[in-house]
Protein backbone atom coordinates (compact mmCIF):
# COMPACT_ATOMS: atom_id res chain seq x y z
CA UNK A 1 17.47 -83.75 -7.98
CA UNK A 2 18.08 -80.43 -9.69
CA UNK A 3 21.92 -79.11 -8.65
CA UNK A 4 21.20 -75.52 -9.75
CA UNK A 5 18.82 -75.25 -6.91
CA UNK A 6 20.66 -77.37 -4.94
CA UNK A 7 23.26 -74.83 -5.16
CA UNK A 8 21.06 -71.45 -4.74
CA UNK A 9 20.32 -72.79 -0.95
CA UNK A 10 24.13 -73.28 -0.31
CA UNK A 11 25.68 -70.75 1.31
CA UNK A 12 28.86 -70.13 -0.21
CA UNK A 13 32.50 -71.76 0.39
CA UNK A 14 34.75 -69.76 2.40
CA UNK A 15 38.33 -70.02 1.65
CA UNK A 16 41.40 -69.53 2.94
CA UNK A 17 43.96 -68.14 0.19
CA UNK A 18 47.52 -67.97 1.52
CA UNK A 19 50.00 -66.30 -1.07
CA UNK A 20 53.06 -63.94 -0.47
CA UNK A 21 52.76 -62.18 -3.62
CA UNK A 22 50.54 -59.39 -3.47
CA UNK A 23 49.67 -59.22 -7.56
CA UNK A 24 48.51 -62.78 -7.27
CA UNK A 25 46.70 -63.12 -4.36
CA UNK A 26 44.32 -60.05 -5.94
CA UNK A 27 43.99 -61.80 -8.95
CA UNK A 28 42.99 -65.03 -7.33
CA UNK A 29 40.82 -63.65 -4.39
CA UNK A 30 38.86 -61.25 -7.33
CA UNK A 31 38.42 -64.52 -9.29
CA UNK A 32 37.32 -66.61 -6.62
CA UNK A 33 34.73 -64.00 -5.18
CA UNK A 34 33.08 -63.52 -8.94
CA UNK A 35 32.71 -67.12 -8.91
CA UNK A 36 30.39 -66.33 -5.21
CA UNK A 37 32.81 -67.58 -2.58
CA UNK A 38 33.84 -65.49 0.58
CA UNK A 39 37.57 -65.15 0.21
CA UNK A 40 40.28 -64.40 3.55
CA UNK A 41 43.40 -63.55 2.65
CA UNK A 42 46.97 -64.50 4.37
CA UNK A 43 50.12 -62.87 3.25
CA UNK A 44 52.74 -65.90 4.62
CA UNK A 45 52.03 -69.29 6.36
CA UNK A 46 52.16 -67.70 9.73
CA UNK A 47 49.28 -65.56 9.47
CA UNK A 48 46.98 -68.61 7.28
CA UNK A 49 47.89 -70.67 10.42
CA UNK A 50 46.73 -67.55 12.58
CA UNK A 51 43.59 -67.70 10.80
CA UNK A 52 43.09 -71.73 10.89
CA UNK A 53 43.42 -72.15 14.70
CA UNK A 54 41.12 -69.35 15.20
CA UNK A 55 37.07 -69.84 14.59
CA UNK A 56 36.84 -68.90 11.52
CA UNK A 57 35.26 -71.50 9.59
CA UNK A 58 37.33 -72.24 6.29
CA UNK A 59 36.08 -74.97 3.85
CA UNK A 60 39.02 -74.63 1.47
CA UNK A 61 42.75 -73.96 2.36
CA UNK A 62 44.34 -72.42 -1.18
CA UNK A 63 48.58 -71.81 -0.45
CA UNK A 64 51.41 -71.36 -2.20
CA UNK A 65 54.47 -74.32 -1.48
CA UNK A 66 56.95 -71.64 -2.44
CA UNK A 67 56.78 -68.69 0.32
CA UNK A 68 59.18 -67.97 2.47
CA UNK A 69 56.68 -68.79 5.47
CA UNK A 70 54.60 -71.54 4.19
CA UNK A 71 51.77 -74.42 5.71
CA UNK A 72 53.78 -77.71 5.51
CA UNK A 73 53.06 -81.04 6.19
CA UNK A 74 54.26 -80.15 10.02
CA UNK A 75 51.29 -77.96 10.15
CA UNK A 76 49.10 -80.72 9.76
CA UNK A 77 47.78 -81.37 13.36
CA UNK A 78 46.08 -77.92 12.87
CA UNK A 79 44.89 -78.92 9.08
CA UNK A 80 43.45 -82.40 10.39
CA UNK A 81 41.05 -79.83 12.54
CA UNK A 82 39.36 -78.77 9.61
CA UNK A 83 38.49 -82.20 8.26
């Protein structure tokens, strides 16, 4: 099986970056997106949560551990959703 086309027919990965600091949430959603996946952005763990229980279909959760609002492990009953 060849990956590369494999790939090609894939659409691409949509995820979910949660980070409270601005700078770094451009770098990483400009990287990610050159790389080909469909970025959403979330500014604190109350508005990535927003954005999980709603129908939006994420593949990939990316947070920070360190904001002031954060996903924790007591989020989990929404994160086992998305598995």
């Amino acid at each position: 099986m060849n990956t590369s086309s494999a790939m090609e027919h894939h659409d691409p990965f949509t995820i979910l970056v949660a980070e409270d600091e601005p700078m770094l949430r451009l770098v990483v959603r400009e990287t990610l997106r050159r790389a080909g996946y469909v970025v959403i952005e979330a500014a604190d763990g109350t508005a990535g949560l927003e954005i999980l229980q709603s129908d939006e279909p994420i593949d990939v959760l990316l947070t920070d551990v360190k904001m002031p609002v954060r996903i924790t492990c007591t989020s989990n009953h929404v994160l086992r959703g998305m598995v």
